[in-house]
Protein backbone atom coordinates (compact mmCIF):
# COMPACT_ATOMS: atom_id res chain seq x y z
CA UNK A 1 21.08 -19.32 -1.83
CA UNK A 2 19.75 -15.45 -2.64
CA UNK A 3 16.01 -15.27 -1.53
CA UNK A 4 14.39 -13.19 -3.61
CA UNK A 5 11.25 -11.62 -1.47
CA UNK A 6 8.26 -11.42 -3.40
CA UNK A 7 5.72 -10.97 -0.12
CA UNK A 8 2.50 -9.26 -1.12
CA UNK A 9 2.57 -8.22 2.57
CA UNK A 10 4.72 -7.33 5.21
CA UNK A 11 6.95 -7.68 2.37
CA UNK A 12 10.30 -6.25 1.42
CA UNK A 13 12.15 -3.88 3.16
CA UNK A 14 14.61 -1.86 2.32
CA UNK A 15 18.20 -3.78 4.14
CA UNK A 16 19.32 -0.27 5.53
CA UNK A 17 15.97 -0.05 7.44
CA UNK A 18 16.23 -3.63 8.77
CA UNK A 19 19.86 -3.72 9.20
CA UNK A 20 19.50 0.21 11.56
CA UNK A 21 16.75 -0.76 13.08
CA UNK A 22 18.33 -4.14 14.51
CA UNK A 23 20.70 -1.86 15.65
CA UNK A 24 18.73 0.63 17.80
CA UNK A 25 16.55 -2.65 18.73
CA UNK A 26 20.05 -3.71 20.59
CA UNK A 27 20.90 -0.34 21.62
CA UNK A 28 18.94 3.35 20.77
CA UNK A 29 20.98 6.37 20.39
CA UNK A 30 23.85 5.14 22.00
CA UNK A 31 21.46 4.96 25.45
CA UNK A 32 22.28 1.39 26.65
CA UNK A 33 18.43 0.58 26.10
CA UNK A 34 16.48 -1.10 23.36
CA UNK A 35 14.03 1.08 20.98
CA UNK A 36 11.70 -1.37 21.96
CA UNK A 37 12.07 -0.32 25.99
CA UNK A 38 12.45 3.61 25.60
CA UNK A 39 9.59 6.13 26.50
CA UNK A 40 7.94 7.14 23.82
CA UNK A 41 7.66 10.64 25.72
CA UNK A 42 11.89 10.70 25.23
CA UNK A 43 13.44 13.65 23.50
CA UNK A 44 14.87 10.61 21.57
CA UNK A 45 12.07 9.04 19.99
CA UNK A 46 10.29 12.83 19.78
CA UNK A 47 12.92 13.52 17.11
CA UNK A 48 12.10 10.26 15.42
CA UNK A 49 8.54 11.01 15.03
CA UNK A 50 9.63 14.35 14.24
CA UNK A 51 11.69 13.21 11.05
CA UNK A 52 9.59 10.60 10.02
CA UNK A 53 6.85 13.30 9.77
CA UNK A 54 8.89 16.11 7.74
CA UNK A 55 10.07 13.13 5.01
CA UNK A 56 6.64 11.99 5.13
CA UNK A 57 5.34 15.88 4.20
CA UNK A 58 8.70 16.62 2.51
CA UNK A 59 8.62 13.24 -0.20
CA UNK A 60 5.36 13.47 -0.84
CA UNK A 61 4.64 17.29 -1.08
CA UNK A 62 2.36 17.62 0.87
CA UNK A 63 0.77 21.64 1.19
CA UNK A 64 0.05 23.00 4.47
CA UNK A 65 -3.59 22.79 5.77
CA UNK A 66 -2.73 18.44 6.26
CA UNK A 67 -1.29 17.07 8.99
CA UNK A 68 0.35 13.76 9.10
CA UNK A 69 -0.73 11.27 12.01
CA UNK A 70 0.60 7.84 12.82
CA UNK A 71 -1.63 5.18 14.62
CA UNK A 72 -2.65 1.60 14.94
CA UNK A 73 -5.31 -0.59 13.84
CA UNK A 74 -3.99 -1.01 10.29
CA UNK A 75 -6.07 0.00 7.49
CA UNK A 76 -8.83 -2.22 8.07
CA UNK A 77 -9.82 0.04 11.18
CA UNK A 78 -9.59 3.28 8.64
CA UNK A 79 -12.34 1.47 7.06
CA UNK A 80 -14.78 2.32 10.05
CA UNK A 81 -12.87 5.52 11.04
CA UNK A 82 -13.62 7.36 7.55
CA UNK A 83 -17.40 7.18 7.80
CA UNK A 84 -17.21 7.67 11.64
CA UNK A 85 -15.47 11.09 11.43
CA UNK A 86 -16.55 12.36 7.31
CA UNK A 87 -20.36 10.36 6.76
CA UNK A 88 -23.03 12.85 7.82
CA UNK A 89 -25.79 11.78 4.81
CA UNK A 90 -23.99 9.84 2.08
CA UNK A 91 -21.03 8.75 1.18
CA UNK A 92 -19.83 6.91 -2.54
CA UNK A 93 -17.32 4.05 -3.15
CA UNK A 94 -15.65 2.76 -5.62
CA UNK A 95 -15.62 -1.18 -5.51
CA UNK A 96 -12.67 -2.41 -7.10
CA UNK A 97 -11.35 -5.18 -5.07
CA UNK A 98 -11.26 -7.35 -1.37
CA UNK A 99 -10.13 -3.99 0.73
CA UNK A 100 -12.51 -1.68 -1.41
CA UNK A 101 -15.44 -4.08 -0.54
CA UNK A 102 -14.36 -4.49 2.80
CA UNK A 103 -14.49 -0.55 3.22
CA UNK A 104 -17.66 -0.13 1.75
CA UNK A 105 -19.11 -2.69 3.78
CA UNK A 106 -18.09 -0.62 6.68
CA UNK A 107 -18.96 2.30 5.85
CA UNK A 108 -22.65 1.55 5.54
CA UNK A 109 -22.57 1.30 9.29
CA UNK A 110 -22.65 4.63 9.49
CA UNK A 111 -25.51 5.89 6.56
CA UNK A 112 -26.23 5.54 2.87
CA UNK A 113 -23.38 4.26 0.39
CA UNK A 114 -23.49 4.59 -2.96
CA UNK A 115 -21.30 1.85 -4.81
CA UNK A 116 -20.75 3.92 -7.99
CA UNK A 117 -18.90 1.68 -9.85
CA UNK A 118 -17.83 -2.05 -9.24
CA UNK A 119 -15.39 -4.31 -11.42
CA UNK A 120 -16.50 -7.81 -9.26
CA UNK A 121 -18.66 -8.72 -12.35
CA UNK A 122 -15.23 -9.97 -13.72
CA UNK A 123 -13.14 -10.93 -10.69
CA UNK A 124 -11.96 -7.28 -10.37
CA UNK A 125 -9.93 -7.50 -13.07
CA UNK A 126 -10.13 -3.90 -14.18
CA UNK A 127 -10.75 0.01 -12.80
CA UNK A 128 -14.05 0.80 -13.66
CA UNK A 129 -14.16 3.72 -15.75
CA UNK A 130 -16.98 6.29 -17.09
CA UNK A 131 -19.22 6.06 -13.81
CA UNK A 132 -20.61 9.38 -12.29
CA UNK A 133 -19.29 10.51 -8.85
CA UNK A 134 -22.60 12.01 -6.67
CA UNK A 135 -22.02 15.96 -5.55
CA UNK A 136 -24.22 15.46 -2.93
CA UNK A 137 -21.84 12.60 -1.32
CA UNK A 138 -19.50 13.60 1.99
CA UNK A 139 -16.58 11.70 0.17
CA UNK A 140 -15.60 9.65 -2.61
CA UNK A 141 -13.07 6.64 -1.29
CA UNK A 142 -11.26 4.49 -3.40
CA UNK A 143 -8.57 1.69 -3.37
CA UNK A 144 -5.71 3.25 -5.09
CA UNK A 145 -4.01 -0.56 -5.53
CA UNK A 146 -5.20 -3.68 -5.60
CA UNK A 147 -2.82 -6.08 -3.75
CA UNK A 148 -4.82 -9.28 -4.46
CA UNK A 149 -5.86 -8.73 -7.85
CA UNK A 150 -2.92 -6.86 -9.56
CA UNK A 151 -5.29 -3.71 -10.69
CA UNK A 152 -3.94 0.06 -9.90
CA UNK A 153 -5.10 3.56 -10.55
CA UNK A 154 -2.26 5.54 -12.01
CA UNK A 155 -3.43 8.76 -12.01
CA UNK A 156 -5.14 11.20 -9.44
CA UNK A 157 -8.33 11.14 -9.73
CA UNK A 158 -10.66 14.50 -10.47
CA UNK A 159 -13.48 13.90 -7.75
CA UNK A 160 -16.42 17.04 -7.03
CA UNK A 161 -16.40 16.57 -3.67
CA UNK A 162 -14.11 15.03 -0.73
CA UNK A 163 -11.75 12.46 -2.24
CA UNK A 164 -10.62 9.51 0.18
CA UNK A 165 -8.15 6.92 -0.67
CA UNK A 166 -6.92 2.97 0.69
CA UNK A 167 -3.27 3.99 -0.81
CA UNK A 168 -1.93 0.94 1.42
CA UNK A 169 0.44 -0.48 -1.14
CA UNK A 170 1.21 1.85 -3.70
CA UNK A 171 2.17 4.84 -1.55
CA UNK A 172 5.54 6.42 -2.65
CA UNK A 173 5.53 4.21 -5.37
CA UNK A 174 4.62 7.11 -7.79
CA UNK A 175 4.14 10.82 -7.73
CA UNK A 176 0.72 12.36 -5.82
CA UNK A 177 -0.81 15.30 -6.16
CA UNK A 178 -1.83 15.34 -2.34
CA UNK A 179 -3.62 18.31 -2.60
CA UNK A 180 -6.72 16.61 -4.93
CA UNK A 181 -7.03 14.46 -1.69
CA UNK A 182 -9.17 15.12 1.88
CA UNK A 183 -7.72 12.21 3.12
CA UNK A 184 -5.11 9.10 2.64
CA UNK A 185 -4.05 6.68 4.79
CA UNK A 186 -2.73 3.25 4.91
CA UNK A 187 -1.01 0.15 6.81
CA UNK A 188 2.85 0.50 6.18
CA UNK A 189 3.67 -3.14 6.07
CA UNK A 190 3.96 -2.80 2.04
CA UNK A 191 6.27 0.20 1.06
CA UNK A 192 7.25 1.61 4.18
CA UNK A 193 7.81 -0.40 7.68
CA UNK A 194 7.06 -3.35 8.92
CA UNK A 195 2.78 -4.35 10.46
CA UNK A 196 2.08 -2.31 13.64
CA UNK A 197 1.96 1.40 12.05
CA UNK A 198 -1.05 2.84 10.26
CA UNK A 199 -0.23 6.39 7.86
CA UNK A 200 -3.49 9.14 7.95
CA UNK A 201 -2.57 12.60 6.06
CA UNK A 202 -5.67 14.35 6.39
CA UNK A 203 -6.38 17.55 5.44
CA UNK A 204 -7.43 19.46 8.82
CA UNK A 205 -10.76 21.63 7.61
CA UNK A 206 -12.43 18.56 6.83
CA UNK A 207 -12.54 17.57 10.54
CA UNK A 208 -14.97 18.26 13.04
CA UNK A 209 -18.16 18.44 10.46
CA UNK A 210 -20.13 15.54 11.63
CA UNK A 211 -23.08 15.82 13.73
CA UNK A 212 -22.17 12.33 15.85
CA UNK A 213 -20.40 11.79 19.03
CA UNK A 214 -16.89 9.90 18.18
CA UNK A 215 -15.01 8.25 20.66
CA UNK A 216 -11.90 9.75 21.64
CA UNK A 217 -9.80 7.18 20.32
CA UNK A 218 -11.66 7.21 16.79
CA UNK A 219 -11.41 10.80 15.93
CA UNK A 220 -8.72 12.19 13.74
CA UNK A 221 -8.58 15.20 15.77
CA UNK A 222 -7.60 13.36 18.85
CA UNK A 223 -4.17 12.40 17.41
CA UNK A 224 -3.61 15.52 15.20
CA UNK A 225 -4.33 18.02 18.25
CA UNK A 226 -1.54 14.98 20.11
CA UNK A 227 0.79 14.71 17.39
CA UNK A 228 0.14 10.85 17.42
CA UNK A 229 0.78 11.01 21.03
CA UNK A 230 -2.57 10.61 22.25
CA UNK A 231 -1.25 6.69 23.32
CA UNK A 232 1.65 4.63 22.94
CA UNK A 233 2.27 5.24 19.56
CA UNK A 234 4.21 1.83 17.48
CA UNK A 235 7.40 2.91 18.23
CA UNK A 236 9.63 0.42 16.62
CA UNK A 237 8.14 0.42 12.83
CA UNK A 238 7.78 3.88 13.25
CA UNK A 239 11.49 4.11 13.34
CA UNK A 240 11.88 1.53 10.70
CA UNK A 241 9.18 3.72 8.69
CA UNK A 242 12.00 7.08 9.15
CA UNK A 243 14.62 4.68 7.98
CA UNK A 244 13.24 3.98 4.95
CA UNK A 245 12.28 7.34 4.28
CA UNK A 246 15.45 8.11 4.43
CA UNK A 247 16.57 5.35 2.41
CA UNK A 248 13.67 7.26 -0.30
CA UNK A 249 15.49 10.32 0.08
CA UNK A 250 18.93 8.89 -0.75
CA UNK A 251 17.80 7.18 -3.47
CA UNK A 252 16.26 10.26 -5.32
CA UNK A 253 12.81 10.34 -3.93
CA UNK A 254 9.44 9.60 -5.49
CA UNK A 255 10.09 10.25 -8.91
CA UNK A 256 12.71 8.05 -9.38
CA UNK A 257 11.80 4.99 -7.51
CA UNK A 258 8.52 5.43 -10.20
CA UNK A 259 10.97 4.96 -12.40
CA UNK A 260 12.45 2.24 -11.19
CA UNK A 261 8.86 0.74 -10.39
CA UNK A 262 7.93 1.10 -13.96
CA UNK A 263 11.04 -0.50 -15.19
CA UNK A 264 10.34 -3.65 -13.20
CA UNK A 265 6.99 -3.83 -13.79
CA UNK A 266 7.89 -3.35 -17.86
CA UNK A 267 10.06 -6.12 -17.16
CA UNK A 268 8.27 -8.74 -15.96
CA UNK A 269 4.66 -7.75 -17.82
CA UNK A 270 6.93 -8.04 -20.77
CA UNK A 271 7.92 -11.64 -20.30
CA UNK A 272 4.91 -12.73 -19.37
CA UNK A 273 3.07 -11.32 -22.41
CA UNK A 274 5.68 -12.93 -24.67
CA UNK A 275 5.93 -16.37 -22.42
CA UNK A 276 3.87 -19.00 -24.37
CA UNK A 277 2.67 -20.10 -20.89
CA UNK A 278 2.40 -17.68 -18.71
CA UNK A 279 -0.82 -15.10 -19.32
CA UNK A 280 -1.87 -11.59 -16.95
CA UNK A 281 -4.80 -11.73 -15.36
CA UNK A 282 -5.68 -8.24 -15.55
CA UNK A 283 -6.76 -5.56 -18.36
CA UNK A 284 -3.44 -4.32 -19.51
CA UNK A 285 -3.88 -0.58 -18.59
CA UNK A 286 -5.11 -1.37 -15.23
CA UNK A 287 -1.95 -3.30 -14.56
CA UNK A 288 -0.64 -2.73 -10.79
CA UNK A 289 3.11 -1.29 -10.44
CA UNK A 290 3.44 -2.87 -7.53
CA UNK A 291 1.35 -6.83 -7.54
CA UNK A 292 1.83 -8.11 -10.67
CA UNK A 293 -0.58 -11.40 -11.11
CA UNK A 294 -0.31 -13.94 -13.51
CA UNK A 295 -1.41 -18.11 -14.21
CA UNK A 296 -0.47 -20.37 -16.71
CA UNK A 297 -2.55 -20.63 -19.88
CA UNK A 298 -5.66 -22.86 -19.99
CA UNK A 299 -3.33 -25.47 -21.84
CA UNK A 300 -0.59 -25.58 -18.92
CA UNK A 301 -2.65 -25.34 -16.01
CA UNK A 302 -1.65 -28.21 -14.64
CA UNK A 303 1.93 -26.86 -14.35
CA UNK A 304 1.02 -24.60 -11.85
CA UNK A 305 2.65 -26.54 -8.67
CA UNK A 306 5.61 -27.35 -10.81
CA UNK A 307 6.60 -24.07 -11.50
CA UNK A 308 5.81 -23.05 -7.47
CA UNK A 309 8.28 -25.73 -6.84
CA UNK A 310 10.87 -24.79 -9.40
CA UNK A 311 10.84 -21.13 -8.60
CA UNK A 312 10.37 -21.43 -4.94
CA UNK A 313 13.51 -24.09 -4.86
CA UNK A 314 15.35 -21.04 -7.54
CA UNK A 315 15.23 -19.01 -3.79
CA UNK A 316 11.61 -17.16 -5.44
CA UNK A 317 9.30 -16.37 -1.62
CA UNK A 318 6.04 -15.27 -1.83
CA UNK A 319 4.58 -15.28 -5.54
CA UNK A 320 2.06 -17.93 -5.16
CA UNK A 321 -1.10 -16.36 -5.91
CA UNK A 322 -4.32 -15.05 -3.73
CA UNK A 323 -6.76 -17.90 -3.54
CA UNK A 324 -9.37 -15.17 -5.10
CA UNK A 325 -7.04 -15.48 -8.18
CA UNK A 326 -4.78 -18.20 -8.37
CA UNK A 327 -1.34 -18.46 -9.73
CA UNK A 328 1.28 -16.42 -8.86
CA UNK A 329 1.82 -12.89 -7.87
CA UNK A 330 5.20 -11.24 -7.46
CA UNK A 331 4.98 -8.44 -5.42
CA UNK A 332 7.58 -5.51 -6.61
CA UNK A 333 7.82 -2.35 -4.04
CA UNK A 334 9.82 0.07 -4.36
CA UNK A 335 12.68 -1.90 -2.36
CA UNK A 336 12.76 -4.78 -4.53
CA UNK A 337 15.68 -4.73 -6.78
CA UNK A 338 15.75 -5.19 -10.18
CA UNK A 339 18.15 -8.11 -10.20
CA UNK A 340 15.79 -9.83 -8.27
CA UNK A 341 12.66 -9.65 -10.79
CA UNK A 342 15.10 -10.42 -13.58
CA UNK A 343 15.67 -13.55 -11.43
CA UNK A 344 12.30 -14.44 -11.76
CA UNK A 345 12.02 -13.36 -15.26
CA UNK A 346 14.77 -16.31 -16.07
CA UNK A 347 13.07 -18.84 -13.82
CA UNK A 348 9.91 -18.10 -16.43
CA UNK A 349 11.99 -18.59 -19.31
CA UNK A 350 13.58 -21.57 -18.17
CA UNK A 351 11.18 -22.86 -17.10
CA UNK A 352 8.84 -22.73 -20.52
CA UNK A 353 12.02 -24.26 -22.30
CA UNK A 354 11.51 -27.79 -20.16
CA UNK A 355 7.78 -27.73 -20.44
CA UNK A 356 6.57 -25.66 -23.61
CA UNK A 357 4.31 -28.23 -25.62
């Protein structure tokens, strides 16, 4: 049976990047060894980190004046290494989910947070909107996708002073202009490679402005001034990440796998808004491309594990929903194919015709 990989996170890959990077996992370049046994300090895996680099600058657009870095920690240790390296006074955040909270919380380590804006008052089920950004703030972070609550900001954001942003899951997903950005970084394990590599562009001028001592290892321009060679950098998904770059590439880049995204995501929104069942969770214009959530309707609620059984045994992984939400959530990247979220499109409909009342 077809699985059909609806993983919130790691999650889908695309199968040139898993099936080439089995390969060089057996053999690298041809040089009898494993990728996972080289030297990082190789002229072989310099040209990796080399590529994956220039498609990272060169698919996102990225002006000169940002460099491109590549550590580990995952995002959750960006969360402390924002405010260690950018929070002199003050710094605002936008609280629209788990990882925005989780940021914020972290950041106050450091000084004064302002929480401009929060959407918890109803389960983060929106982008807060209309709220005033402080000038006198070192940066202004926010959580471009919400993976657990299904909530995204589409657009890029007009911010007076530094703007940071969580763009774990939604990165090349859509079209950003990097330049309104001081800083975005991310774990890879949604839309690019699998857990082990973390993604900082940063743009350089906004380094080195802090008063406080950072440790080596926590300062951006440790790695920069290394090109992410300060330590062992995660060689293996940062081969898988210049795989499916290149895979991005192929496949027409950012502006058309937004198109794609937005197809799915039209797709499946769309049944679920005329399902007599099924009901979003989210306000529609605040809708995530990438985690779309969803429960039954107060009246069917006690369908729930029925239709977790029916799609799961229909080859559907991964859509049961966050225990913050509930329900389901099918998680579409941009290497999820279509045919796959009109499988789970049917399994919806078919399902309603057994148990519609």
């Amino acid at each position: 049976m077809k699985k059909h990989n609806f993983n919130a996170g790691p999650s889908i890959l695309p199968q040139e990047t898993i099936t080439e990077t089995a390969k060089a996992i057996l053999d690298f370049n041809g040089s009898g060894l494993s990728l996972m046994e080289i030297s990082h300090r190789s002229k072989d895996f310099q040209s990796v980190l080399d590529e994956t680099t220039d498609l990272f600058k060169e698919l996102l657009n990225i002006p000169s004046g940002y460099s491109v870095i590549f550590l580990g920690g995952g995002a959750s240790l960006q969360f402390c290494m924002v405010p260690f390296n950018l929070l002199e006074k003050k710094a605002a955040y936008l609280n629209t989910g788990t990882w925005a909270n989780k940021a914020e919380k972290e950041a106050k380590l450091f000084g004064e947070v302002v929480e401009v804006a929060s959407s918890k008052d109803a389960n983060y089920n929106y982008i807060p909107k209309d709220y005033k950004i402080p000038s006198d703030a070192d940066y202004f972070h926010i959580t471009t996708n919400n993976t657990i609550f299904g909530t995204e900001i589409h657009t890029d954001l007009e911010s007076p002073v530094t703007l940071v942003a969580d763009m774990s899951s939604d990165i090349f997903s859509r079209p950003v202009d990097v330049s309104k950005y001081g800083l975005i970084y991310g774990g890879a394990q949604k839309n690019l490679a699998p857990a082990g590599v973390t993604f900082v562009v940063v743009k350089d001028e906004i380094l080195g402005k802090v008063t406080r001592k950072i440790p080596t290892m926590l300062d951006y321009r440790t790695h920069v001034e290394n090109g992410s060679m300060f330590n062992t950098p995660p060689v293996v998904p940062i081969y898988a990440a210049m795989e499916t770059l290149r895979w991005l590439k192929k496949n027409g880049g950012v502006e058309a796998a937004y198109k794609r995204n937005k197809e799915k995501a039209e797709m499946l929104y769309g049944e679920i808004d005329r399902n007599s069942i099924f009901k979003g969770t989210c306000q529609v214009e605040d809708r995530s491309l990438m985690n779309v959530c969803f429960v039954m309707k107060d009246e069917y609620k006690e369908y729930e594990a029925d239709f977790l059984k029916f799609a799961t045994d229909r080859g559907m992984v991964g859509i049961k929903g966050h225990r913050s939400v509930g329900g389901f959530r099918a998680s579409i990247y941009n290497a999820m194919p279509i045919e796959s979220v009109q499988a789970l499109v049917n399994c919806m409909k078919d399902f309603e015709k057994q148990t519609a009342k």
